[in-house]
PDB file of N, CA and C in Angstrom:
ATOM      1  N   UNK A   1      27.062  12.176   8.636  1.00  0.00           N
ATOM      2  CA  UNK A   1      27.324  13.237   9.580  1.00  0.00           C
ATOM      3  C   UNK A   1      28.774  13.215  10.050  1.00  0.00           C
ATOM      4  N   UNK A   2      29.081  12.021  10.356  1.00  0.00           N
ATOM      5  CA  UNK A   2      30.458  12.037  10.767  1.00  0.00           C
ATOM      6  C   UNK A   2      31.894  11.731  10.175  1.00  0.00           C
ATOM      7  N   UNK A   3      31.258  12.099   9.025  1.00  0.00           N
ATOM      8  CA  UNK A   3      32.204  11.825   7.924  1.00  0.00           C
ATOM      9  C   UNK A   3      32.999  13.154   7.606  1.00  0.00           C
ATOM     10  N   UNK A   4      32.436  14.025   7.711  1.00  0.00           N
ATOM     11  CA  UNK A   4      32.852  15.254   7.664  1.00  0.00           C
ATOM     12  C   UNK A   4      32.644  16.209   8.748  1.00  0.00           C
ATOM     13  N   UNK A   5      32.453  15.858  10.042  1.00  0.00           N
ATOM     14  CA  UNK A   5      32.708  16.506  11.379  1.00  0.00           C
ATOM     15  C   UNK A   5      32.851  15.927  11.978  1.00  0.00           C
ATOM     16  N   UNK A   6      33.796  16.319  13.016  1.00  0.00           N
ATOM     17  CA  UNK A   6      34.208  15.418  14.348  1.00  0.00           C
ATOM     18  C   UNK A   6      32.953  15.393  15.195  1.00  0.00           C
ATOM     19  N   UNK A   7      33.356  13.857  15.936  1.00  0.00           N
ATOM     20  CA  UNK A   7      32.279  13.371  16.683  1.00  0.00           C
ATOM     21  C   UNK A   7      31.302  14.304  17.482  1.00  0.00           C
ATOM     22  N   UNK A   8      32.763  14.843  17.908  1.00  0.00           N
ATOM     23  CA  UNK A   8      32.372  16.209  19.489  1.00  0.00           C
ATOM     24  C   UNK A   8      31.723  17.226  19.334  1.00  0.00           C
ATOM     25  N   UNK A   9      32.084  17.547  17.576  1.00  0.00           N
ATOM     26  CA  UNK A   9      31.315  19.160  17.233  1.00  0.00           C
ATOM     27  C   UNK A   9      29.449  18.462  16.929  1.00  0.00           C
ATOM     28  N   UNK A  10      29.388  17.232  16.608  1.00  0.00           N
ATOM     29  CA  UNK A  10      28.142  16.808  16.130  1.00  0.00           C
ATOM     30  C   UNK A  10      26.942  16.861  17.504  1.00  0.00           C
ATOM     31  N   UNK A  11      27.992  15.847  18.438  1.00  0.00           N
ATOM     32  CA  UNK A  11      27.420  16.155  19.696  1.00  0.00           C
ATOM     33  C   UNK A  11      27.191  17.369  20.389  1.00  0.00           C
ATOM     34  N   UNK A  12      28.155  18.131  20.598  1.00  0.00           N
ATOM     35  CA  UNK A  12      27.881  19.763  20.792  1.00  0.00           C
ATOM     36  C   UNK A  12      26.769  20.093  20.523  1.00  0.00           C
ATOM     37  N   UNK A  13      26.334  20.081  18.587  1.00  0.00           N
ATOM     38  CA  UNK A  13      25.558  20.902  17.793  1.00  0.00           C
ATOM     39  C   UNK A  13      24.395  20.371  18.440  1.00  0.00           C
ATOM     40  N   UNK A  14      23.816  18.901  18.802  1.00  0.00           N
ATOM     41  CA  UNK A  14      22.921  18.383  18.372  1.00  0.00           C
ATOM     42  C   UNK A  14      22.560  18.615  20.314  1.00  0.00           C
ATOM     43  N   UNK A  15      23.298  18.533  21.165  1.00  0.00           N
ATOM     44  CA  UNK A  15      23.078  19.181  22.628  1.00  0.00           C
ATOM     45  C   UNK A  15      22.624  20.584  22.884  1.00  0.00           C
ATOM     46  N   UNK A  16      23.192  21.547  22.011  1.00  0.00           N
ATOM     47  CA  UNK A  16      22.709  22.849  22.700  1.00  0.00           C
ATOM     48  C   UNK A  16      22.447  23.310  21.161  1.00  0.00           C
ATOM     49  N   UNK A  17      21.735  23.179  20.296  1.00  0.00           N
ATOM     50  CA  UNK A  17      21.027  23.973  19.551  1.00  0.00           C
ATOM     51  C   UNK A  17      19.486  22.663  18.937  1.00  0.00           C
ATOM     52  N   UNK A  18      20.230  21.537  18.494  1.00  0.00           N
ATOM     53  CA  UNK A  18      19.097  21.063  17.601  1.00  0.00           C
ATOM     54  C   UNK A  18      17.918  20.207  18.507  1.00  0.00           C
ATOM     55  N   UNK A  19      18.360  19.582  19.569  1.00  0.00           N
ATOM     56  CA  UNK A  19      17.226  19.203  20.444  1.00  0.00           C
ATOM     57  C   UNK A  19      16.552  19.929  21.068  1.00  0.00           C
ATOM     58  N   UNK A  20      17.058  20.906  21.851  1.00  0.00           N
ATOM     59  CA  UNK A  20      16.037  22.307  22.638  1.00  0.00           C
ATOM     60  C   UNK A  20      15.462  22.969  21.219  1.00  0.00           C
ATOM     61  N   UNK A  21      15.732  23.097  20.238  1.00  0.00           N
ATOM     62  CA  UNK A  21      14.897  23.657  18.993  1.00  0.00           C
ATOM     63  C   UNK A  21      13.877  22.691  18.884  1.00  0.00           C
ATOM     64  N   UNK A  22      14.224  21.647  18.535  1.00  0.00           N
ATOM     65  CA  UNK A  22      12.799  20.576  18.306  1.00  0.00           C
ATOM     66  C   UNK A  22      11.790  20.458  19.023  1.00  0.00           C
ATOM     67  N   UNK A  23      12.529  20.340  20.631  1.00  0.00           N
ATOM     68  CA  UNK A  23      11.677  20.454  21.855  1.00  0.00           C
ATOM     69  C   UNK A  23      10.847  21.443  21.881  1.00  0.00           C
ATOM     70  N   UNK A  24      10.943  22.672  21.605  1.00  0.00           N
ATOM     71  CA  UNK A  24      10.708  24.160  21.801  1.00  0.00           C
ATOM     72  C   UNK A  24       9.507  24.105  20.408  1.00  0.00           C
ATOM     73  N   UNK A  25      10.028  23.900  19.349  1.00  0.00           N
ATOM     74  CA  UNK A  25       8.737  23.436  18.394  1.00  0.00           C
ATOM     75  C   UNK A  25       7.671  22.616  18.357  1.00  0.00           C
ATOM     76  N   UNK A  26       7.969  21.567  19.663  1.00  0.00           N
ATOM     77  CA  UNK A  26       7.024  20.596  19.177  1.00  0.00           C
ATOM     78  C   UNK A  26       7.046  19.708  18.469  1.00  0.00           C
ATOM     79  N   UNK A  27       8.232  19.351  17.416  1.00  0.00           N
ATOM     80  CA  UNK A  27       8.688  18.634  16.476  1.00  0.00           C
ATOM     81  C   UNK A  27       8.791  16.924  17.379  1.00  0.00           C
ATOM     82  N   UNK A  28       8.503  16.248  16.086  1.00  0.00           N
ATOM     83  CA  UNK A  28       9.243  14.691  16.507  1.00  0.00           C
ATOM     84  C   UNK A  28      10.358  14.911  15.486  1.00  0.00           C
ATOM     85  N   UNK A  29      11.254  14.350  15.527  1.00  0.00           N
ATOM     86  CA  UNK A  29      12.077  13.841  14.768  1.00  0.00           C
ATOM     87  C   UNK A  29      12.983  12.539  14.593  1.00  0.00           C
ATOM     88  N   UNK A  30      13.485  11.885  13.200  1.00  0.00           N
ATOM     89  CA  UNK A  30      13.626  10.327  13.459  1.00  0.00           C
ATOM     90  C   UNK A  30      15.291  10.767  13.097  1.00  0.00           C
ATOM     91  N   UNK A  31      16.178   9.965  13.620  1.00  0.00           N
ATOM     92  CA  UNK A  31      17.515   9.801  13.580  1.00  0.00           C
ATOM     93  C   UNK A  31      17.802   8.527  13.286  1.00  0.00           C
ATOM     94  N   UNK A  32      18.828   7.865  12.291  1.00  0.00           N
ATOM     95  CA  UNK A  32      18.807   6.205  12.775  1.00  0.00           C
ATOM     96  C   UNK A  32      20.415   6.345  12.367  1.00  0.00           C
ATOM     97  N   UNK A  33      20.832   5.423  13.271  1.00  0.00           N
ATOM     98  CA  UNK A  33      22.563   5.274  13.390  1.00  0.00           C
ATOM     99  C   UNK A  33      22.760   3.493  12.964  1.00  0.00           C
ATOM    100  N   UNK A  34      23.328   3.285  12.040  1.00  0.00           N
ATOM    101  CA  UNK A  34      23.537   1.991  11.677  1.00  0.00           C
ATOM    102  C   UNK A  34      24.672   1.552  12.673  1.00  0.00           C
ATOM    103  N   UNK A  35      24.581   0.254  13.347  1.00  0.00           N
ATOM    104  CA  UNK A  35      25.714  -0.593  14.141  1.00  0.00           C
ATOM    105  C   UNK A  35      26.928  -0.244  13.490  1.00  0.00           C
ATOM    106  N   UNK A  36      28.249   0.030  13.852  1.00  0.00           N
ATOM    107  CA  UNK A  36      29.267  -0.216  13.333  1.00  0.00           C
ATOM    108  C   UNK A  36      29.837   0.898  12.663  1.00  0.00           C
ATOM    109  N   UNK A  37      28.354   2.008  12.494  1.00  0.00           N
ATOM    110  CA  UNK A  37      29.312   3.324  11.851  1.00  0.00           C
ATOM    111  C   UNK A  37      29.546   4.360  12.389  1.00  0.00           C
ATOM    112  N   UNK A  38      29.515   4.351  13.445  1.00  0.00           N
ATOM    113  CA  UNK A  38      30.520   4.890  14.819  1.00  0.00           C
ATOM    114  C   UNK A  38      30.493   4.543  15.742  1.00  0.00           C
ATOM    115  N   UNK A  39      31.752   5.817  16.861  1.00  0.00           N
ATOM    116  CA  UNK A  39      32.183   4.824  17.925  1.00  0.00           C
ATOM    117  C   UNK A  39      31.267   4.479  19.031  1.00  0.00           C
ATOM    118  N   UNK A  40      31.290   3.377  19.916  1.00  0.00           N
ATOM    119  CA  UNK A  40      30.308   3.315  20.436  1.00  0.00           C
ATOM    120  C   UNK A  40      29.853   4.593  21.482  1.00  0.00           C
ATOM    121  N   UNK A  41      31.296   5.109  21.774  1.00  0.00           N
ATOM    122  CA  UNK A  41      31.343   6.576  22.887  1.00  0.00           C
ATOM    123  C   UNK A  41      29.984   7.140  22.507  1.00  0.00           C
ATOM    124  N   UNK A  42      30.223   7.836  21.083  1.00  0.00           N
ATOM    125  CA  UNK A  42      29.293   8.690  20.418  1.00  0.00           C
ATOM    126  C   UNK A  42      28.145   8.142  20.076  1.00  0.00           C
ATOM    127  N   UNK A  43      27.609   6.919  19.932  1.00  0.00           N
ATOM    128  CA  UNK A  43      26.629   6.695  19.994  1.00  0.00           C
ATOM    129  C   UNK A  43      25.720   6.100  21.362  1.00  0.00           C
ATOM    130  N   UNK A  44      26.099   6.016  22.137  1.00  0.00           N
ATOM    131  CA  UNK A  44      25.976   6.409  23.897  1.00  0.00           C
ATOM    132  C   UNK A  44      25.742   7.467  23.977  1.00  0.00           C
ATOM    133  N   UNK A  45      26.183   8.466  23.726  1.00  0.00           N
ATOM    134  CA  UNK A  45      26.424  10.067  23.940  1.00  0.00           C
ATOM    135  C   UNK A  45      24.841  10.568  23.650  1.00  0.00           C
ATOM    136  N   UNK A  46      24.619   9.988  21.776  1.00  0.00           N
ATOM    137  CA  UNK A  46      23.941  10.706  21.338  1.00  0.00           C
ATOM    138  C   UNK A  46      22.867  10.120  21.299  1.00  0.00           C
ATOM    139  N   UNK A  47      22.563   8.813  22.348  1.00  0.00           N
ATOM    140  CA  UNK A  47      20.987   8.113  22.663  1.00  0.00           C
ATOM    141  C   UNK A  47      20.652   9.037  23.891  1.00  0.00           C
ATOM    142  N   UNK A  48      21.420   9.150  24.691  1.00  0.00           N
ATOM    143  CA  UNK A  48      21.292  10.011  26.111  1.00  0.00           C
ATOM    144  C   UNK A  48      20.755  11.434  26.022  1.00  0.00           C
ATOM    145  N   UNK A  49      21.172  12.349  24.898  1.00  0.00           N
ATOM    146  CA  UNK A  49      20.264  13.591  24.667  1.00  0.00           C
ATOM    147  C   UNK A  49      19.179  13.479  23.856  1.00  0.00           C
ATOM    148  N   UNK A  50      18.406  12.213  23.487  1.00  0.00           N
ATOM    149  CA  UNK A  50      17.031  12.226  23.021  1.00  0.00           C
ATOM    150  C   UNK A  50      16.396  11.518  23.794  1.00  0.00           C
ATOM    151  N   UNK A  51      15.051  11.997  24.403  1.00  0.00           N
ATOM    152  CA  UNK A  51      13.680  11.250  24.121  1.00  0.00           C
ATOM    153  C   UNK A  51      13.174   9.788  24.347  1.00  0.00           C
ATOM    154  N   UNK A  52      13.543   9.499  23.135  1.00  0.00           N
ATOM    155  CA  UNK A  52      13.309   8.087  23.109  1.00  0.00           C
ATOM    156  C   UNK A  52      14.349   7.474  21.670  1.00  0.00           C
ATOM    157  N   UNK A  53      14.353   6.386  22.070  1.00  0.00           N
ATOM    158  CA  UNK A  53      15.422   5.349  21.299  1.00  0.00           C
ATOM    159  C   UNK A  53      14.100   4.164  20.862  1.00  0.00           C
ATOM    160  N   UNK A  54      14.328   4.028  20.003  1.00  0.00           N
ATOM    161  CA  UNK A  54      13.860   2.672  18.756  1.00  0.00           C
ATOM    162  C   UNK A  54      14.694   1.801  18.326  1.00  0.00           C
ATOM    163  N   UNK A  55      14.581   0.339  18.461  1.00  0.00           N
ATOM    164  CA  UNK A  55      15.595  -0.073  17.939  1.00  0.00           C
ATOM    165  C   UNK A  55      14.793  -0.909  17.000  1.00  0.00           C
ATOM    166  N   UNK A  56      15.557  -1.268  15.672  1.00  0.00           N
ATOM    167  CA  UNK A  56      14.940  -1.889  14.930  1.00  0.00           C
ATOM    168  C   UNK A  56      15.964  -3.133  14.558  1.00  0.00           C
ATOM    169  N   UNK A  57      15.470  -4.274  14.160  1.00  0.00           N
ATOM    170  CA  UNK A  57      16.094  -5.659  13.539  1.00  0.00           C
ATOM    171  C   UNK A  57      15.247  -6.491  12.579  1.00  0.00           C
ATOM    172  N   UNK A  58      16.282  -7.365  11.825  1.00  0.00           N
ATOM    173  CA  UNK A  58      15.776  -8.316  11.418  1.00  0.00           C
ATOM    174  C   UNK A  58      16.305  -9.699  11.551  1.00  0.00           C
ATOM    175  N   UNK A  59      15.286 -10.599  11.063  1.00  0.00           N
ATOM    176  CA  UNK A  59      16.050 -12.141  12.083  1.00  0.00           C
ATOM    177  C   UNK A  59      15.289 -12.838  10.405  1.00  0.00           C
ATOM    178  N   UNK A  60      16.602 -13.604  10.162  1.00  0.00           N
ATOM    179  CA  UNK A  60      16.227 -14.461   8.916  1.00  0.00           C
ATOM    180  C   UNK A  60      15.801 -16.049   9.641  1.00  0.00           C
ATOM    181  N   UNK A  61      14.894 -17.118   9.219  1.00  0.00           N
ATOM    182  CA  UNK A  61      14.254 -17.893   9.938  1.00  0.00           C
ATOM    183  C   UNK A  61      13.438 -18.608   8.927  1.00  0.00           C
ATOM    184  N   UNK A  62      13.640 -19.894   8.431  1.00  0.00           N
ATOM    185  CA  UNK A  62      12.957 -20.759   7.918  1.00  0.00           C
ATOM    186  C   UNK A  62      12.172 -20.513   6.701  1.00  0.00           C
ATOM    187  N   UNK A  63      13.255 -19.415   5.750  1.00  0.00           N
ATOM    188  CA  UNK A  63      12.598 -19.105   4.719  1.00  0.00           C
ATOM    189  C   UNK A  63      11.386 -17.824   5.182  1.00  0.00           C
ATOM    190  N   UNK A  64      11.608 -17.609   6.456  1.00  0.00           N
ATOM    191  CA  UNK A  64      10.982 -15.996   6.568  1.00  0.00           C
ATOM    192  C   UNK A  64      11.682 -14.854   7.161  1.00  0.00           C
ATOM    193  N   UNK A  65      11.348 -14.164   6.768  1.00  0.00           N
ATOM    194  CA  UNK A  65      12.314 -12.830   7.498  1.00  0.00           C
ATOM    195  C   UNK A  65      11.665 -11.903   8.454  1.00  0.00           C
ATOM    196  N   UNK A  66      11.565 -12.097   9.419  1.00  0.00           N
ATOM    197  CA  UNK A  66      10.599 -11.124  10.766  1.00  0.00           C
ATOM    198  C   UNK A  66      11.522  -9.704  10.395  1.00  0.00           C
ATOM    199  N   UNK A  67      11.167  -8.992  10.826  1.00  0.00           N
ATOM    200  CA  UNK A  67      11.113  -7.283  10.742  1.00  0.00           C
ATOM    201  C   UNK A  67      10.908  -6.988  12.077  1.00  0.00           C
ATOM    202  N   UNK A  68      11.476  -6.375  12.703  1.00  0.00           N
ATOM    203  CA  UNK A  68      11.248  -6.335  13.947  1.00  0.00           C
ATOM    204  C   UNK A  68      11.433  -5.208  14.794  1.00  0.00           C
ATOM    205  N   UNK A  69      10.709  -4.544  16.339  1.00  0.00           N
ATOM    206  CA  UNK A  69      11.009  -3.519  16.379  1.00  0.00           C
ATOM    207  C   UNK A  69      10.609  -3.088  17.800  1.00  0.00           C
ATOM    208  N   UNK A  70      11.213  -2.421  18.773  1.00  0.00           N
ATOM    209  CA  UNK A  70      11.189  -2.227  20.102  1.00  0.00           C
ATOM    210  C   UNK A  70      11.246  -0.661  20.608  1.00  0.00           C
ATOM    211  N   UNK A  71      10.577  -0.243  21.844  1.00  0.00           N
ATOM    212  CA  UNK A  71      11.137   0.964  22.276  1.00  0.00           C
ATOM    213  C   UNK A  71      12.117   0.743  23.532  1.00  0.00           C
ATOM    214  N   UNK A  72      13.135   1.105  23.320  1.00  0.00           N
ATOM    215  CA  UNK A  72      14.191   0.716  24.383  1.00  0.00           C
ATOM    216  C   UNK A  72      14.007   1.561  25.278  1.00  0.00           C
ATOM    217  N   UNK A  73      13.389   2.893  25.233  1.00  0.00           N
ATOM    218  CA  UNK A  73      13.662   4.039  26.271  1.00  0.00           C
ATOM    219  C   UNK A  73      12.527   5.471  25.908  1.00  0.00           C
ATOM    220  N   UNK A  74      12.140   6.092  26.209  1.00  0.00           N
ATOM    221  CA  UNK A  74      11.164   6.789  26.132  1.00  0.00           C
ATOM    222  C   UNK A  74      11.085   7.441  27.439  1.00  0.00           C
ATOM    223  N   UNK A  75      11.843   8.663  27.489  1.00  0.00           N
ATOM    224  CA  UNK A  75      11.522   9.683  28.404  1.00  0.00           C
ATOM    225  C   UNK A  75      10.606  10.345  29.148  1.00  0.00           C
ATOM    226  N   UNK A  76      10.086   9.852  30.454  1.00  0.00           N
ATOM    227  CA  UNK A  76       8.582  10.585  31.088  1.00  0.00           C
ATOM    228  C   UNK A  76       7.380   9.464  30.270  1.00  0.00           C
ATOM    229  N   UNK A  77       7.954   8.399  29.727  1.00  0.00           N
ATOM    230  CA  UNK A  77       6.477   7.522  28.998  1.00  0.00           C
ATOM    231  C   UNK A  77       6.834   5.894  29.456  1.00  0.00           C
ATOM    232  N   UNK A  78       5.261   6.019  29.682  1.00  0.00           N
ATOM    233  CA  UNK A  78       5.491   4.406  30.054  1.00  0.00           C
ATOM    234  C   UNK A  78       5.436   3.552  28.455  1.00  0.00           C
ATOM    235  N   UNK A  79       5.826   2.213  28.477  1.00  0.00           N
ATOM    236  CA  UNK A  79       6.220   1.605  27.114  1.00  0.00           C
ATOM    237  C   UNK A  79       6.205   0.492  27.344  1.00  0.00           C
ATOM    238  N   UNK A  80       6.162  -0.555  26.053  1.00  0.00           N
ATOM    239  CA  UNK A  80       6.122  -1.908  26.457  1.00  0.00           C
ATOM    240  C   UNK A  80       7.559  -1.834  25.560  1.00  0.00           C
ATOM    241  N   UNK A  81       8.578  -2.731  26.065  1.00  0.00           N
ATOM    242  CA  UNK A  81       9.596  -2.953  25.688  1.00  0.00           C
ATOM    243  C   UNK A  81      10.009  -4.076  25.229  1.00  0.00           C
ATOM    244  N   UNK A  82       9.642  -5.059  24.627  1.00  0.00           N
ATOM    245  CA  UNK A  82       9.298  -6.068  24.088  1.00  0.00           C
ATOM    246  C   UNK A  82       9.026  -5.974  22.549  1.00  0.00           C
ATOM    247  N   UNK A  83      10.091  -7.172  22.181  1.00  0.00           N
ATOM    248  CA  UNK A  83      10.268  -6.337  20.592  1.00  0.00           C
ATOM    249  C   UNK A  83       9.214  -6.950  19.958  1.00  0.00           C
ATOM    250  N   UNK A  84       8.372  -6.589  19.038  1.00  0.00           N
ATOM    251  CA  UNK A  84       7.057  -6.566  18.075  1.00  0.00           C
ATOM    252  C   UNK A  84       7.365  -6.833  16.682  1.00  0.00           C
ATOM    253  N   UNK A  85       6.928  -7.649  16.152  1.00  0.00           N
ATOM    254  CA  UNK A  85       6.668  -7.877  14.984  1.00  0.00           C
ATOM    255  C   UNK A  85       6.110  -6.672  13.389  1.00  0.00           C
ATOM    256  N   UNK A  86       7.093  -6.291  13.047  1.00  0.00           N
ATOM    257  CA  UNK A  86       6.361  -5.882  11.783  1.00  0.00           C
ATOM    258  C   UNK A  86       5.710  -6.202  10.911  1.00  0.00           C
ATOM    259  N   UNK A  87       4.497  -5.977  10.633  1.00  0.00           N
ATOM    260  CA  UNK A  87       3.338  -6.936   9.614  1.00  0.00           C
ATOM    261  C   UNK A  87       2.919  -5.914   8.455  1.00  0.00           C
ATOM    262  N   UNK A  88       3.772  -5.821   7.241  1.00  0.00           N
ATOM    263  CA  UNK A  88       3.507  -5.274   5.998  1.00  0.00           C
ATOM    264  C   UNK A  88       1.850  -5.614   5.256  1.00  0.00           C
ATOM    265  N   UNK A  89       0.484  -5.024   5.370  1.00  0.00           N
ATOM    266  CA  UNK A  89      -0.627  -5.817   4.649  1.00  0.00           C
ATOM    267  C   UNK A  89      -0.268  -5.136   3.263  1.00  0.00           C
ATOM    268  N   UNK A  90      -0.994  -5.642   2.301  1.00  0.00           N
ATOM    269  CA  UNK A  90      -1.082  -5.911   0.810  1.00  0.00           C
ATOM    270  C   UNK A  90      -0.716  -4.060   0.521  1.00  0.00           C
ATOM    271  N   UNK A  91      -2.033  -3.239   1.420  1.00  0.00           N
ATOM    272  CA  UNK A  91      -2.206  -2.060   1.025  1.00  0.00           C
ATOM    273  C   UNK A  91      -1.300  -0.984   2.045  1.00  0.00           C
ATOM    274  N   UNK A  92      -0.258  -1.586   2.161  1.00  0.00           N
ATOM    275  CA  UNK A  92       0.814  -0.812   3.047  1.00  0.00           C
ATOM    276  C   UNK A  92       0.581   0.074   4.280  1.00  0.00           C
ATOM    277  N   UNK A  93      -0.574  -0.830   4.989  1.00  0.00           N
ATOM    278  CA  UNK A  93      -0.672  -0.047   6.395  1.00  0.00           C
ATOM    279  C   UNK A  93       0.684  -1.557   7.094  1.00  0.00           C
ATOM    280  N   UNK A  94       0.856  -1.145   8.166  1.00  0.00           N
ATOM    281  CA  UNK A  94       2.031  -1.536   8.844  1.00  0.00           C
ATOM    282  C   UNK A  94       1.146  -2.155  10.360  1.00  0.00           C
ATOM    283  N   UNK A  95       1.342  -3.390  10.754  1.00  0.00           N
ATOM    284  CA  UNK A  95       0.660  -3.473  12.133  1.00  0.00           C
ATOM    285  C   UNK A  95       1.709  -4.325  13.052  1.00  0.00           C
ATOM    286  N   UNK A  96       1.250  -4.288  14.210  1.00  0.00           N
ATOM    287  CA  UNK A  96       2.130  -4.984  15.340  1.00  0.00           C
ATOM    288  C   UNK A  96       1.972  -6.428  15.567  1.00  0.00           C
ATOM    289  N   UNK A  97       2.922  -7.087  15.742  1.00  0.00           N
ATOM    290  CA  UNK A  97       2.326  -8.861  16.594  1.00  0.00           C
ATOM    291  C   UNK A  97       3.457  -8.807  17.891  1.00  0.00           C
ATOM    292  N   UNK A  98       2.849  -8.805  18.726  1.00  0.00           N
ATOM    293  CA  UNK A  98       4.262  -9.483  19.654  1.00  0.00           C
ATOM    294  C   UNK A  98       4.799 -10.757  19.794  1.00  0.00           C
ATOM    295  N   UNK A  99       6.081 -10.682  20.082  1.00  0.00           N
ATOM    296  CA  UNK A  99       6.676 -11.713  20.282  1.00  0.00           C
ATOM    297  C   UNK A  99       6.638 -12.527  21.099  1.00  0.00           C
ATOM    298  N   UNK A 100       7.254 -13.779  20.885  1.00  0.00           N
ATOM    299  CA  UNK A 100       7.363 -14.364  22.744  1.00  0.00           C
ATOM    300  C   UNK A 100       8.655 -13.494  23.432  1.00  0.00           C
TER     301      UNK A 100
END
């Protein structure tokens, strides 16, 4: 996205046309911004006009790799914020463990 538009026009677009559209539909929609590939301004900016924020990680550990995953923020919803375990079974349903 921001490779070929400035920060400000993205934010603009995504403030007064693409969130009140989604909202107005009913839509969920998923966004994910990798660490490091923009500035932090704009990615401040652009957690503040959605909803809710997800954050996801992984933690390498004794020959295992946890998957991991939290709701940081969720607008008008209560949430447990406490990051959870991703649990891949054989037949690709996805389940929760919490953490300490």
């Amino acid at each position: 996205m921001t490779r070929y538009n400035p920060e400000t026009n993205l934010l603009d677009f995504w403030r007064t046309r693409h969130v009140p559209l989604t909202r107005l539909a009913q839509n969920i929609m998923v966004f994910s911004i990798l660490n490091g590939t923009v500035s932090e301004n704009f990615r401040a900016q652009f957690e503040t006009i959605h909803d809710g924020i997800i954050d996801f990680k992984r933690e390498d550990g004794e020959g295992d790799i946890a998957q991991l995953v939290r709701v940081r923020r969720m607008r008008g919803k209560k949430f447990n914020s406490r990051w959870q375990r991703l649990n891949v079974m054989e037949n690709g349903e996805v389940t929760l463990t919490a953490t300490d």
